[in-house]
Each structure stands twice: as structure tokens, then as C-alpha cells.
PDB file of N, CA and C in Angstrom:
ATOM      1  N   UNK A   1     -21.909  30.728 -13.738  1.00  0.00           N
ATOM      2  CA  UNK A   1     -22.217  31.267 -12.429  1.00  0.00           C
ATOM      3  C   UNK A   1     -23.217  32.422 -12.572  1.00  0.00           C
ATOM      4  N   UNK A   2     -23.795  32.494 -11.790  1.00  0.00           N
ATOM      5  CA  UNK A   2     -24.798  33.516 -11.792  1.00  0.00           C
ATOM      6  C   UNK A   2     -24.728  34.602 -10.545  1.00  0.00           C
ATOM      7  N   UNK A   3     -25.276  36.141 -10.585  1.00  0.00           N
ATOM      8  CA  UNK A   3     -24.676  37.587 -10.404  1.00  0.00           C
ATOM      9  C   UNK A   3     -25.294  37.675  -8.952  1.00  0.00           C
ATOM     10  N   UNK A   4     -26.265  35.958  -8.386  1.00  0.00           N
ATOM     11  CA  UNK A   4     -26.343  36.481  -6.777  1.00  0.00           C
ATOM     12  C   UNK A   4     -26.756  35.120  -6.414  1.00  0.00           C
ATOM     13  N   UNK A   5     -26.513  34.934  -4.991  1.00  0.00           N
ATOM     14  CA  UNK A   5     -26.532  33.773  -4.330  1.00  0.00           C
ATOM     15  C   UNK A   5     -27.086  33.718  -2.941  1.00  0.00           C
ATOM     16  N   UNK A   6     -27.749  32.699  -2.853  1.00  0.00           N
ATOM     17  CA  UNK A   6     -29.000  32.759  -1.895  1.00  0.00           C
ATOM     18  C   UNK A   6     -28.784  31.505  -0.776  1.00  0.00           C
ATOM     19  N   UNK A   7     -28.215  32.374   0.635  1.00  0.00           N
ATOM     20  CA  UNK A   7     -28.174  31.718   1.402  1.00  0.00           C
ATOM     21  C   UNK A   7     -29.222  31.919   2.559  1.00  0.00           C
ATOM     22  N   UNK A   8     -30.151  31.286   3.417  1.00  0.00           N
ATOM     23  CA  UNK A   8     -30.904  31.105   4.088  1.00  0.00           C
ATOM     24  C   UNK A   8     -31.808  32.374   4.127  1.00  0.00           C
ATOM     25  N   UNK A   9     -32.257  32.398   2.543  1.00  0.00           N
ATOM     26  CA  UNK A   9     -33.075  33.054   2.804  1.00  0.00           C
ATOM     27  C   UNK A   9     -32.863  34.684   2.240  1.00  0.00           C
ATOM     28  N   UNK A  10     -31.673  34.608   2.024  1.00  0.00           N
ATOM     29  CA  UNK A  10     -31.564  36.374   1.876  1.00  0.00           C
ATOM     30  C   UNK A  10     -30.482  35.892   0.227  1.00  0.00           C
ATOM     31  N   UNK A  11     -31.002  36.951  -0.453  1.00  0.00           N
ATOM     32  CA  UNK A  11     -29.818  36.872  -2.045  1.00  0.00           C
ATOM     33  C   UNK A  11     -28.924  38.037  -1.777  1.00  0.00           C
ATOM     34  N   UNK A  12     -27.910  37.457  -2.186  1.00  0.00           N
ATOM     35  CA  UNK A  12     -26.626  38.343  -1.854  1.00  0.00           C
ATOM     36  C   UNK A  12     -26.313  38.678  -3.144  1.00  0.00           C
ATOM     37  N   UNK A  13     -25.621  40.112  -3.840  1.00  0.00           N
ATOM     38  CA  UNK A  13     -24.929  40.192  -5.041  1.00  0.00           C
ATOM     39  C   UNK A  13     -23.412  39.849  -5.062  1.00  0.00           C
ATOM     40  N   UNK A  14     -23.305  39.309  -5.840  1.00  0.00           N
ATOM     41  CA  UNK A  14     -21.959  38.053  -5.511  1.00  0.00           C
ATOM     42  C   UNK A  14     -21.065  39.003  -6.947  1.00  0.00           C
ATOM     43  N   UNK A  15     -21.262  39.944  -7.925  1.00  0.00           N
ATOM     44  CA  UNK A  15     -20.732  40.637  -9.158  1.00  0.00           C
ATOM     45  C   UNK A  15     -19.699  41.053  -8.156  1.00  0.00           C
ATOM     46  N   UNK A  16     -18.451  41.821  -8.893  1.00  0.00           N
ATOM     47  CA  UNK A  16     -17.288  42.248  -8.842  1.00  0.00           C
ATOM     48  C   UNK A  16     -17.554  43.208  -7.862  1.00  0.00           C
ATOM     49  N   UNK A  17     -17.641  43.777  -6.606  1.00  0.00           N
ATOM     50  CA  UNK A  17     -17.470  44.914  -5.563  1.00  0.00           C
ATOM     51  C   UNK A  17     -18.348  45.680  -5.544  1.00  0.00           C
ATOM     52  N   UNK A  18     -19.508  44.470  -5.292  1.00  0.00           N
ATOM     53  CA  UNK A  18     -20.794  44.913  -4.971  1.00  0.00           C
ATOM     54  C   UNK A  18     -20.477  45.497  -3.609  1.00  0.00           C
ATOM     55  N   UNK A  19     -21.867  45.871  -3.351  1.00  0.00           N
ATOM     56  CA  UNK A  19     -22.412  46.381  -1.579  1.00  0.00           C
ATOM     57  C   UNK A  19     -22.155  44.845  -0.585  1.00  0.00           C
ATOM     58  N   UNK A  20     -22.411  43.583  -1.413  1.00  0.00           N
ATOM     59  CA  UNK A  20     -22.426  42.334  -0.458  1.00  0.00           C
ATOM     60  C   UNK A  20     -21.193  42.050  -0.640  1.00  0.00           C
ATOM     61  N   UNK A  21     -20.072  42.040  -1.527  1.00  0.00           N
ATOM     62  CA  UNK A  21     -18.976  41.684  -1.532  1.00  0.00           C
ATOM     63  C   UNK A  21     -17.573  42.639  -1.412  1.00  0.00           C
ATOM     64  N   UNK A  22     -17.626  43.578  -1.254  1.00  0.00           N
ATOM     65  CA  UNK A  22     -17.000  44.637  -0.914  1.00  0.00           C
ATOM     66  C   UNK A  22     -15.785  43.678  -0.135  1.00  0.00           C
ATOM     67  N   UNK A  23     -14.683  44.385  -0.400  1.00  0.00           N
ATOM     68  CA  UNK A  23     -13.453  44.092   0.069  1.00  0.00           C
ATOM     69  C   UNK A  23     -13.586  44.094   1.844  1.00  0.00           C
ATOM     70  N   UNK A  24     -12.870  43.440   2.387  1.00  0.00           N
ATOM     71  CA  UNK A  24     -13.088  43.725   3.797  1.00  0.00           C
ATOM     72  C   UNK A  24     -14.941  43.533   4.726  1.00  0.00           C
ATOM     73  N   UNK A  25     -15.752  43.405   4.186  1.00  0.00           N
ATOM     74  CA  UNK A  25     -16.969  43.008   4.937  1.00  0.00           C
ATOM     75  C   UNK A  25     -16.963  41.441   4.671  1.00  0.00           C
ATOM     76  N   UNK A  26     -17.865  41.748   5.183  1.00  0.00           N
ATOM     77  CA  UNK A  26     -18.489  40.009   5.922  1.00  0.00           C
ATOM     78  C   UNK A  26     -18.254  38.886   5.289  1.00  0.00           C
ATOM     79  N   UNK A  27     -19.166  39.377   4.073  1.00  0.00           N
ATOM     80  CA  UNK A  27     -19.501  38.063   3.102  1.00  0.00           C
ATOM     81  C   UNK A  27     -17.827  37.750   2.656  1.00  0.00           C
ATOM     82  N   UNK A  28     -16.918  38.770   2.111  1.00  0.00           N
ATOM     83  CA  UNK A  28     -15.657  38.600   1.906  1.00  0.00           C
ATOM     84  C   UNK A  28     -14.788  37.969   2.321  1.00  0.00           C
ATOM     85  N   UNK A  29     -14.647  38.073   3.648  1.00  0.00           N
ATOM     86  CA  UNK A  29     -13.844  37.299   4.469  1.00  0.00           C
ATOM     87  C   UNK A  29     -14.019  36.242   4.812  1.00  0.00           C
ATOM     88  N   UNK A  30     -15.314  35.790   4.779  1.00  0.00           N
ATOM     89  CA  UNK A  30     -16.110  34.652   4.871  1.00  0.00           C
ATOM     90  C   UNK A  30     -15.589  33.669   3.513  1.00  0.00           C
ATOM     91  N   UNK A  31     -15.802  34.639   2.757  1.00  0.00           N
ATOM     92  CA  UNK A  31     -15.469  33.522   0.987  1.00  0.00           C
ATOM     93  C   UNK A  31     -13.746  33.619   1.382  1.00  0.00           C
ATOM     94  N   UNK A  32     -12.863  34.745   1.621  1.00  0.00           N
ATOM     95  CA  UNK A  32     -11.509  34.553   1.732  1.00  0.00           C
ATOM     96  C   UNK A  32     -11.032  33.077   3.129  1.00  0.00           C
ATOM     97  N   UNK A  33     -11.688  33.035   4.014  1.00  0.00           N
ATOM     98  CA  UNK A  33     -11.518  32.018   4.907  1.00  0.00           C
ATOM     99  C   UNK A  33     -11.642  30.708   4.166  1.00  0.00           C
ATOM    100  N   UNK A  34     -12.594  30.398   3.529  1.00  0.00           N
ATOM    101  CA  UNK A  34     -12.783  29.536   2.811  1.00  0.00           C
ATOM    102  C   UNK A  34     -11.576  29.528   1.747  1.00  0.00           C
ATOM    103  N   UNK A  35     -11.217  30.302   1.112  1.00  0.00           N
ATOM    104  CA  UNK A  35     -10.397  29.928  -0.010  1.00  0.00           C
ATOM    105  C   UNK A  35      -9.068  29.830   1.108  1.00  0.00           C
ATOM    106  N   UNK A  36      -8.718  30.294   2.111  1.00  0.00           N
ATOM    107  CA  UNK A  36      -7.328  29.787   2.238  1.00  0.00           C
ATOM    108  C   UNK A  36      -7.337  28.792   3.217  1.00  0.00           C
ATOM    109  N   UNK A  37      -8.715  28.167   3.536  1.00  0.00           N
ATOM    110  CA  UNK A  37      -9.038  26.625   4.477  1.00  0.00           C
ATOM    111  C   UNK A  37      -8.674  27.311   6.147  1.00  0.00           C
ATOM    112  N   UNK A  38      -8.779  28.243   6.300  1.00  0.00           N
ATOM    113  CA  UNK A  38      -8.924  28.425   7.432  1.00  0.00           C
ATOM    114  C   UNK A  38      -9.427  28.228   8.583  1.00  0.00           C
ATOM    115  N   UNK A  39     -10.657  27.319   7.962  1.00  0.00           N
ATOM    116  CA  UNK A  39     -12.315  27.727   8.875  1.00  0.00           C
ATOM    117  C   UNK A  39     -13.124  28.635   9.065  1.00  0.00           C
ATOM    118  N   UNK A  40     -14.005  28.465   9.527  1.00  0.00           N
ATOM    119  CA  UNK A  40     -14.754  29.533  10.018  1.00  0.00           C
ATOM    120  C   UNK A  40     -14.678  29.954  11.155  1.00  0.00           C
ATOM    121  N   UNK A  41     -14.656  31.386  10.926  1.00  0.00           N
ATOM    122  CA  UNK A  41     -14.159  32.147  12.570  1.00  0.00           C
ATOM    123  C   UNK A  41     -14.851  33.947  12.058  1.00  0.00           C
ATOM    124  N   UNK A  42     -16.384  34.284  12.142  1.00  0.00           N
ATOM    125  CA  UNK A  42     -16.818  35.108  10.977  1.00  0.00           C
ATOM    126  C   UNK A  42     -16.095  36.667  12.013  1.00  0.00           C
ATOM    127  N   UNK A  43     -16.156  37.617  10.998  1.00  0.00           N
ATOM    128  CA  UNK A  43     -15.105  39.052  11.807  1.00  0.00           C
ATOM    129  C   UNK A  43     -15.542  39.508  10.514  1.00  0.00           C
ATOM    130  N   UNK A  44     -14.835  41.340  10.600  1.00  0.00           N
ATOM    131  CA  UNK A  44     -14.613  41.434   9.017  1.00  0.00           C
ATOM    132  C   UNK A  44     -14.099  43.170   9.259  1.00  0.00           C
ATOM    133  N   UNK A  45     -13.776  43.724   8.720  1.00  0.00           N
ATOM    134  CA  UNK A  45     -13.224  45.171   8.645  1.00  0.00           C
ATOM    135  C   UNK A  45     -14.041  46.180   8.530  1.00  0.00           C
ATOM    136  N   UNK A  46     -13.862  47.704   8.857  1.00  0.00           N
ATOM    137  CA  UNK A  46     -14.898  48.271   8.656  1.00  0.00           C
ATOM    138  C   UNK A  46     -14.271  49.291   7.454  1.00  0.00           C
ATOM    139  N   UNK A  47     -13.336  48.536   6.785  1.00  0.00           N
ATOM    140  CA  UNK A  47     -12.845  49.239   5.474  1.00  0.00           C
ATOM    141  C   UNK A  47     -12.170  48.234   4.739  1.00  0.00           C
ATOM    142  N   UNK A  48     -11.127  48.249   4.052  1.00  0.00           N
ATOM    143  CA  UNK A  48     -10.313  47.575   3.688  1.00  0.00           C
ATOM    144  C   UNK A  48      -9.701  45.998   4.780  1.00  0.00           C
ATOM    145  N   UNK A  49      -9.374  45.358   4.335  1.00  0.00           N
ATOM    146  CA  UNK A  49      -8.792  44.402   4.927  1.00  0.00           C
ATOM    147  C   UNK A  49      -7.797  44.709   6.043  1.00  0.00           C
ATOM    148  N   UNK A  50      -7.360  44.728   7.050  1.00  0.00           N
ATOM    149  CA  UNK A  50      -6.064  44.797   7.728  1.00  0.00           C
ATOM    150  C   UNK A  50      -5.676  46.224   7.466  1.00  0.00           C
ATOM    151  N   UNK A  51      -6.823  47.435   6.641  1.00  0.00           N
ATOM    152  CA  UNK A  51      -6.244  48.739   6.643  1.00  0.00           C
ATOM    153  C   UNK A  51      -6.929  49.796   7.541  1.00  0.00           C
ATOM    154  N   UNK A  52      -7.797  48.832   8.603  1.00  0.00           N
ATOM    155  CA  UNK A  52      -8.944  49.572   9.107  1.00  0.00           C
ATOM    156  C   UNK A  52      -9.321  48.305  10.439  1.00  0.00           C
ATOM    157  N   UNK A  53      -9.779  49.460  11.325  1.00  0.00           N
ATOM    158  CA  UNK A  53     -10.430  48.261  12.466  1.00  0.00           C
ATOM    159  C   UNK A  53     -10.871  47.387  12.515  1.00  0.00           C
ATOM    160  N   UNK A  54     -11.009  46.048  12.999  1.00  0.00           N
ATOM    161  CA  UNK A  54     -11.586  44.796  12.211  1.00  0.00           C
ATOM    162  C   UNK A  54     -12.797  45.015  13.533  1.00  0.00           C
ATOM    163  N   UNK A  55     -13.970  43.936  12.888  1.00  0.00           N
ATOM    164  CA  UNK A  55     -15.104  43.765  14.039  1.00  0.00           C
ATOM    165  C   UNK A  55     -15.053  42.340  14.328  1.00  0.00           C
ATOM    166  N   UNK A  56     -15.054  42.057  15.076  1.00  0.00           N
ATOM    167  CA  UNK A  56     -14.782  40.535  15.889  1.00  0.00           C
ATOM    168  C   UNK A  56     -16.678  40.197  15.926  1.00  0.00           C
ATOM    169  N   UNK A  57     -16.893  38.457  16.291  1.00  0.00           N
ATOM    170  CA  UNK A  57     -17.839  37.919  15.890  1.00  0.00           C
ATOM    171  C   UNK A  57     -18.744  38.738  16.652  1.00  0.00           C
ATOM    172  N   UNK A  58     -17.824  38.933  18.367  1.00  0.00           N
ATOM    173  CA  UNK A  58     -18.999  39.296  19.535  1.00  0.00           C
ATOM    174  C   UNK A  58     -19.248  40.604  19.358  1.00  0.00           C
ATOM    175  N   UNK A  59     -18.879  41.439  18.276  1.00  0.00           N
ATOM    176  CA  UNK A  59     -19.387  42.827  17.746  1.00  0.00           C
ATOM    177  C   UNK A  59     -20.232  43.073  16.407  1.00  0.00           C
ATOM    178  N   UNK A  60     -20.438  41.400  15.879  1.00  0.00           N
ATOM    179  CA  UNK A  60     -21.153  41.846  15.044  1.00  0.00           C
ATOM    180  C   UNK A  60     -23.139  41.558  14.604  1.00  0.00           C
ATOM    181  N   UNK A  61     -23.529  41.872  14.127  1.00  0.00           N
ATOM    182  CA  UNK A  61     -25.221  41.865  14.088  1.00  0.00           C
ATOM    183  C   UNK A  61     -25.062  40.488  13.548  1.00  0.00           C
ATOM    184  N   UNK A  62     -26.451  39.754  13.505  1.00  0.00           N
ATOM    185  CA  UNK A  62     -27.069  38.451  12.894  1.00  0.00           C
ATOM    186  C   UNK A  62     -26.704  38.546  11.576  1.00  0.00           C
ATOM    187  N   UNK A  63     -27.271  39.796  10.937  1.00  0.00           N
ATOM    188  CA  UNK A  63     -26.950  39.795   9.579  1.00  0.00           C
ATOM    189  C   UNK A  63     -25.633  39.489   8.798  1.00  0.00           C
ATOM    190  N   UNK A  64     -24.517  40.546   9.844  1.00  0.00           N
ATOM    191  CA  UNK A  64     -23.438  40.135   9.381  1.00  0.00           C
ATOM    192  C   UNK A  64     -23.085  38.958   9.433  1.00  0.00           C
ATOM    193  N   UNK A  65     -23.004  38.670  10.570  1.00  0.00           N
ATOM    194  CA  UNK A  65     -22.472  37.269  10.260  1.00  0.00           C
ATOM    195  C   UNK A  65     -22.707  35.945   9.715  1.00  0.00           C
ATOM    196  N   UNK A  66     -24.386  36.528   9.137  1.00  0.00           N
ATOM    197  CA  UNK A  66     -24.975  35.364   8.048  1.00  0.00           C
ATOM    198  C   UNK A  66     -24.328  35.730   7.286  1.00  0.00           C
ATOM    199  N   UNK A  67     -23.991  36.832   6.838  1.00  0.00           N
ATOM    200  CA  UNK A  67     -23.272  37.434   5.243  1.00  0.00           C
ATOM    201  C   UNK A  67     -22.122  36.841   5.114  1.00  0.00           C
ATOM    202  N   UNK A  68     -21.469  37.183   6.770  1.00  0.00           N
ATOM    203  CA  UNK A  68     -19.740  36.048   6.604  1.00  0.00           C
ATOM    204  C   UNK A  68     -19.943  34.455   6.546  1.00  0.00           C
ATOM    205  N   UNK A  69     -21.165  33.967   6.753  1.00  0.00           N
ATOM    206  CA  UNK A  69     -21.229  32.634   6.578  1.00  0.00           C
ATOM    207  C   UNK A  69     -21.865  32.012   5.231  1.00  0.00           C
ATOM    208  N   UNK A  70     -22.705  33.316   4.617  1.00  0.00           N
ATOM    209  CA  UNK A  70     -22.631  33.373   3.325  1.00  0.00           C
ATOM    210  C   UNK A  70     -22.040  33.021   2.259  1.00  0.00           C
ATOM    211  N   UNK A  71     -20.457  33.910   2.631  1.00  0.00           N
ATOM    212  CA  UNK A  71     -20.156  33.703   2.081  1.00  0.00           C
ATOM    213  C   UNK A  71     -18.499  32.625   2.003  1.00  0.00           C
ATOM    214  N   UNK A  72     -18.340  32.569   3.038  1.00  0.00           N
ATOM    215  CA  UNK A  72     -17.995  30.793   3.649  1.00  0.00           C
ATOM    216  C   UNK A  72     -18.435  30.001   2.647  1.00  0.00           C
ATOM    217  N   UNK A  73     -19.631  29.714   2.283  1.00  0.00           N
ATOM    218  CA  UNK A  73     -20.522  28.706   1.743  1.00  0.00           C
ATOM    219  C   UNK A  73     -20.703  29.022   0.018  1.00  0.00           C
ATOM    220  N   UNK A  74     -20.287  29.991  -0.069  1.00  0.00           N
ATOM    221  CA  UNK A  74     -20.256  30.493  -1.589  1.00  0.00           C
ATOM    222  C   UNK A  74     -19.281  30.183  -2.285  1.00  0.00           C
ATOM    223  N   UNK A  75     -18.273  30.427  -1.732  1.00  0.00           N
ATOM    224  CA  UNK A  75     -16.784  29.503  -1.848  1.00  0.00           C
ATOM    225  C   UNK A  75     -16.819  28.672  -2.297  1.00  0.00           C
ATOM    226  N   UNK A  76     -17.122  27.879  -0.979  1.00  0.00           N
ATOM    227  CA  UNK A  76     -17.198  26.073  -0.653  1.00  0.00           C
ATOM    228  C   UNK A  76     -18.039  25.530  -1.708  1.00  0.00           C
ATOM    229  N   UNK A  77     -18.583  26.002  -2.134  1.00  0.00           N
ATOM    230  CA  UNK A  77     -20.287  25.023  -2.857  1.00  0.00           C
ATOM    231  C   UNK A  77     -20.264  25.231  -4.657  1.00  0.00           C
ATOM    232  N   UNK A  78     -20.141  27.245  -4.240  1.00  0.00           N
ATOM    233  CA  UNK A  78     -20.327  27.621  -6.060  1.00  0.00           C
ATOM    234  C   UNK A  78     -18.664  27.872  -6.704  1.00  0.00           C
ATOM    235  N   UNK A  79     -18.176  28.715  -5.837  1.00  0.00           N
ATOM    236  CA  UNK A  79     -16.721  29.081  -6.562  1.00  0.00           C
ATOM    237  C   UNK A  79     -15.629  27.698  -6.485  1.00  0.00           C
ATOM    238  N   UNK A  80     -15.741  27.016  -5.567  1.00  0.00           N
ATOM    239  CA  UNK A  80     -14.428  26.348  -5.056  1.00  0.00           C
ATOM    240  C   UNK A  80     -13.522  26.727  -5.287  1.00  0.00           C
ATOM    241  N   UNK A  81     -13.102  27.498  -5.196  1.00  0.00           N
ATOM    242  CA  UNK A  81     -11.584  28.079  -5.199  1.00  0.00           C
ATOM    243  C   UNK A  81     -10.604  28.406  -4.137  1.00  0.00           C
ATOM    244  N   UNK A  82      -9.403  27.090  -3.800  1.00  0.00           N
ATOM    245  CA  UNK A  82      -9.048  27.167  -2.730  1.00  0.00           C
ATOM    246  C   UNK A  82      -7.422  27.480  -3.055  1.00  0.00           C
ATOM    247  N   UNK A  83      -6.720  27.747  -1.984  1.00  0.00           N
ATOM    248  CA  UNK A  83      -5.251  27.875  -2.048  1.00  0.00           C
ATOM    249  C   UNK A  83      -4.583  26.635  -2.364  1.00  0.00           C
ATOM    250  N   UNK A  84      -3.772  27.002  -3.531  1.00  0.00           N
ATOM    251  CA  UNK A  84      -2.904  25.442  -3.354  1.00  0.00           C
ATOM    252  C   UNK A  84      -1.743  26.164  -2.254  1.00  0.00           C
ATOM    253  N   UNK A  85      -1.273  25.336  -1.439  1.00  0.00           N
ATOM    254  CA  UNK A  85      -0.409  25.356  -0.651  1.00  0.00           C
ATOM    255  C   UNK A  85       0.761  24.574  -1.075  1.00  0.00           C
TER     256      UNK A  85
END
């Protein structure tokens, strides 16, 4: 695997708790939706997960929510790593 991943256009740093993968933002929740088959539904925190206000889709910029679909697709494609249930 390699340290960044390039979705429509923009490279994301995909390493251990980067600025793009940070616990609780976009791209995160986006790759966590994906790993527990949730769907897509992009949101994301403005800290920690569930320890801080979350931002819903209709509050967030283009960017973000390419980042949460980002990383949706980063999941799905490079990591596959899903929940066994």
C-alpha cells in the first residue's frame, strides 16, 4: 500500500493520523462506514468521534464531503477491510 490516495483529483495522506485521516473527520468516517457496511451517508465530527459535535452532510463544504467519499472508496477498493459480523 502506498502513504496517499487519489480520489477525483485531489491526493489524500492515507499514513497513521495524518491531517486527511484524523480520527473523527471526513475521510475517516467515510473509510469507518465502509468497514462496518453501513453505506454511505457522509457527516463527520469536529473532534473525536461521538466526543464532540458531529457535522451532518447539509453542513458540510464540497471538499469535505469528497474527503468522506474518499474515503468510502479507500476502504472499498485499497484496504478492504470490512466487519465480520
Amino acid at each position: 500500500m502506498t502513504d496517499t490516495f487519489e480520489y477525483k483529483g485531489t491526493v489524500y495522506d492515507v499514513t497513521w493520523q495524518s491531517k486527511d485521516t484524523r480520527h473523527g473527520g471526513p475521510f475517516d468516517r467515510g473509510s469507518a462506514d465502509s468497514y462496518y457496511r453501513r453505506g454511505a451517508n457522509p457527516h463527520y465530527y469536529e473532534g473525536k468521534t461521538r466526543l464532540s459535535p458531529m457535522v451532518s452532510k447539509e453542513e458540510m463544504t464540497d471538499e469535505e464531503i469528497k474527503a468522506y467519499y474518499a474515503g468510502y472508496e479507500y476502504n472499498e477498493t485499497v484496504v478492504m477491510d470490512f466487519k465480520e459480523w
